[in-house]
C-alpha atoms as a PDB file:
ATOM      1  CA  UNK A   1      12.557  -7.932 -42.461  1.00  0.00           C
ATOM      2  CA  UNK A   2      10.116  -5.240 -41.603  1.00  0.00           C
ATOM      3  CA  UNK A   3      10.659  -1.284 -42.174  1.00  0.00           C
ATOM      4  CA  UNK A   4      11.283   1.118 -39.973  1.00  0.00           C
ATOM      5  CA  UNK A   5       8.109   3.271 -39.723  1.00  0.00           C
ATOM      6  CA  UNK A   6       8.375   6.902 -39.002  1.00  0.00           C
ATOM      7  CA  UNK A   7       4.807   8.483 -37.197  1.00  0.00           C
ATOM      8  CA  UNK A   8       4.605  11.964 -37.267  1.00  0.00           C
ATOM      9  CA  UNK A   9       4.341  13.941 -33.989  1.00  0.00           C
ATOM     10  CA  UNK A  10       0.392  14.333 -34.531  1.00  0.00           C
ATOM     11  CA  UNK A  11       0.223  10.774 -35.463  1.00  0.00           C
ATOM     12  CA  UNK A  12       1.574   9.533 -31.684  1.00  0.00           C
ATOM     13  CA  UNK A  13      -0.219  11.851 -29.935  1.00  0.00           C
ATOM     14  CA  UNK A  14      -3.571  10.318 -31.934  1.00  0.00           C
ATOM     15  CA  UNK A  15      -1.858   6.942 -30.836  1.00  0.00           C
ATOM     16  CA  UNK A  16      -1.237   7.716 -27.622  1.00  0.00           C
ATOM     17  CA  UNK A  17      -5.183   9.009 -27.207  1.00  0.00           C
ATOM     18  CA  UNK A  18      -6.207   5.726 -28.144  1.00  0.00           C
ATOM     19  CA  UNK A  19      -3.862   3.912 -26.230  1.00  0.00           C
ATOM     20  CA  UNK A  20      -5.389   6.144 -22.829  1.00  0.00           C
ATOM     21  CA  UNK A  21      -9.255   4.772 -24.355  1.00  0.00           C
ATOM     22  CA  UNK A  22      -7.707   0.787 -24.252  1.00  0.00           C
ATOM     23  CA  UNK A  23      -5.975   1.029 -21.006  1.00  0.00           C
ATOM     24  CA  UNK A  24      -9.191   2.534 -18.867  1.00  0.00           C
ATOM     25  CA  UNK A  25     -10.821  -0.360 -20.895  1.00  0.00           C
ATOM     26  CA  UNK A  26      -8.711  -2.794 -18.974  1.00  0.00           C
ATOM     27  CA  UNK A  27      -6.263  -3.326 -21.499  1.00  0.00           C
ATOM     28  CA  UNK A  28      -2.535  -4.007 -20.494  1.00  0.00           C
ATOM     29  CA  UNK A  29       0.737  -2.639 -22.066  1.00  0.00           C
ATOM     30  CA  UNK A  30       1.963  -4.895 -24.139  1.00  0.00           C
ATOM     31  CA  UNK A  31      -1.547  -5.678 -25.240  1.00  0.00           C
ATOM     32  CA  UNK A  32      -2.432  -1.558 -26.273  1.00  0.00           C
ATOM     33  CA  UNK A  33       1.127  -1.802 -27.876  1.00  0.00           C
ATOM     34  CA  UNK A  34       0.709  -4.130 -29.835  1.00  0.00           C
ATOM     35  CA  UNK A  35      -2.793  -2.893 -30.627  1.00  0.00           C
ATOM     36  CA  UNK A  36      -0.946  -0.345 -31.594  1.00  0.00           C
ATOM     37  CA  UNK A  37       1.383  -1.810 -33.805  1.00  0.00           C
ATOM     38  CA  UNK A  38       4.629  -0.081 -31.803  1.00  0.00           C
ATOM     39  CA  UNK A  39       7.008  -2.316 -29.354  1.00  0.00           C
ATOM     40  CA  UNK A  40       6.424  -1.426 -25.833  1.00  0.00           C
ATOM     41  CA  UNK A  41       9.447   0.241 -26.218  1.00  0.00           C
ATOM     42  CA  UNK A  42       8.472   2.280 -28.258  1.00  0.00           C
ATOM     43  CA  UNK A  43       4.970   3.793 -26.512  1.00  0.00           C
ATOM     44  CA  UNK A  44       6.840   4.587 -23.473  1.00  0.00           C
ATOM     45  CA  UNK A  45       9.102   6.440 -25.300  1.00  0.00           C
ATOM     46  CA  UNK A  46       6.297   8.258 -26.723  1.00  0.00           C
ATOM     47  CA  UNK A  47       4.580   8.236 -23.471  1.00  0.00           C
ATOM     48  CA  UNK A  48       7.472  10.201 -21.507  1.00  0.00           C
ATOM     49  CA  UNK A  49       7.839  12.374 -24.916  1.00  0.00           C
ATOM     50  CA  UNK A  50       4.673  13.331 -26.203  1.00  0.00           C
ATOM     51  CA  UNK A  51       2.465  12.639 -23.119  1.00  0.00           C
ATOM     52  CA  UNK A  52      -0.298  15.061 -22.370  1.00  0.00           C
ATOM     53  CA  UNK A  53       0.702  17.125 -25.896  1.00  0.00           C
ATOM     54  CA  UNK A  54      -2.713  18.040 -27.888  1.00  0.00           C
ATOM     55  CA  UNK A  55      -2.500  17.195 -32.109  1.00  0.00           C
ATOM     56  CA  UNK A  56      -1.846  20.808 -32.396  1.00  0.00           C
ATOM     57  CA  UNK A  57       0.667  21.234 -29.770  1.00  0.00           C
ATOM     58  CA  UNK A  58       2.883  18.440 -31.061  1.00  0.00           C
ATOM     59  CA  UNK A  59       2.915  20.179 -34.475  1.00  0.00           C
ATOM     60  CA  UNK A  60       4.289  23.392 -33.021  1.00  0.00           C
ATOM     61  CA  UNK A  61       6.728  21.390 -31.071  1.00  0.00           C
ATOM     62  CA  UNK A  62       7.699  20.155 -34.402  1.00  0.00           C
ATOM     63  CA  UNK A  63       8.439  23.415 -35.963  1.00  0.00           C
ATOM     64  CA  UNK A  64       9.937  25.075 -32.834  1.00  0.00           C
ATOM     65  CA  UNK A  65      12.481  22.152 -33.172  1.00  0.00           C
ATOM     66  CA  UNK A  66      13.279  22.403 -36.650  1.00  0.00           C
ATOM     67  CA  UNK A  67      13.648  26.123 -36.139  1.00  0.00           C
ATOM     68  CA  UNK A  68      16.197  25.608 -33.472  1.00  0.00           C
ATOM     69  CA  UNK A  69      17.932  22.902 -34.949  1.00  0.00           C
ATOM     70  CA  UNK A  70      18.583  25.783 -38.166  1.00  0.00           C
ATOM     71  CA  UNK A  71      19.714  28.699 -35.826  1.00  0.00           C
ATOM     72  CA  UNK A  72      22.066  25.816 -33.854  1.00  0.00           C
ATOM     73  CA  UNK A  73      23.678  25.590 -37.371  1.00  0.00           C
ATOM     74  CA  UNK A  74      23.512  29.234 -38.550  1.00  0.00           C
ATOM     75  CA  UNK A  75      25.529  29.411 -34.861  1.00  0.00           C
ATOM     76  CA  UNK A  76      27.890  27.034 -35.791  1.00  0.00           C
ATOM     77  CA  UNK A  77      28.332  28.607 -39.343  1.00  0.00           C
ATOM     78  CA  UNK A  78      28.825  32.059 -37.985  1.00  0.00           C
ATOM     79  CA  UNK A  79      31.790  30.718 -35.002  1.00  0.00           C
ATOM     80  CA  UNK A  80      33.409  29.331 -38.068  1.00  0.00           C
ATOM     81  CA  UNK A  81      33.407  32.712 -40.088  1.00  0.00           C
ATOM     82  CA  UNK A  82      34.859  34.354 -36.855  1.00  0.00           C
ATOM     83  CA  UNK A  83      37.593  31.879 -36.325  1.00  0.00           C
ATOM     84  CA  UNK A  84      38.502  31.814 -39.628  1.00  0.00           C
ATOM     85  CA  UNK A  85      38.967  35.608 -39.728  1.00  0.00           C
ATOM     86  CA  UNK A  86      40.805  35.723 -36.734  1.00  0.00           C
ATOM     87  CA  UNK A  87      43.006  33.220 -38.519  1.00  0.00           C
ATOM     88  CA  UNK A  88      43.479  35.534 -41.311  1.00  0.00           C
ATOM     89  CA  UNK A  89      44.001  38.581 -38.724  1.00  0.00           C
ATOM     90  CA  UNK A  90      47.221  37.087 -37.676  1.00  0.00           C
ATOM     91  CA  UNK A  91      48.727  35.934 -40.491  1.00  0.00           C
ATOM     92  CA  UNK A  92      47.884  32.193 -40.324  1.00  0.00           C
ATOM     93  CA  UNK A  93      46.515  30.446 -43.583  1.00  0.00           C
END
């Protein structure tokens, strides 16, 4: 049983470079995936996701996501404070 393998963002767009090198060399799909050591699954995924991104530009998309995934849950902290008090503000405990 093989691990699941997690690439970071720069990592696929690197992979995804060399992919774009083995397919103008002729190369076909499943060949460049496995090449790659993904399933073919797996690289179109990455295609329709990090396709056309730079190293640089996947990093920032990175952060921007982890930044937005911690104000979704300050949100979500901050609508519980309010409904709580409103709770309180009526008389319901």
């Amino acid at each position: 049983m093989t691990t699941r393998k997690r690439h970071t963002p720069e990592q696929v767009v690197r992979k995804l470079v060399e992919a774009d090198r083995l397919l103008a060399g002729g190369a076909d799909t499943a060949e460049v995936a496995r090449q790659l050591g993904v399933s073919e699954q797996t690289y179109f995924r990455w295609r329709n996701q990090f396709g056309g991104l730079k190293a640089e530009d996947a990093k920032e998309l990175k952060k921007l996501r982890a930044e937005n995934q911690r104000l979704k849950r300050l949100l979500a902290d901050a609508e519980l404070d309010k409904d709580m008090l409103r709770e309180v503000a009526k008389g319901e405990f």
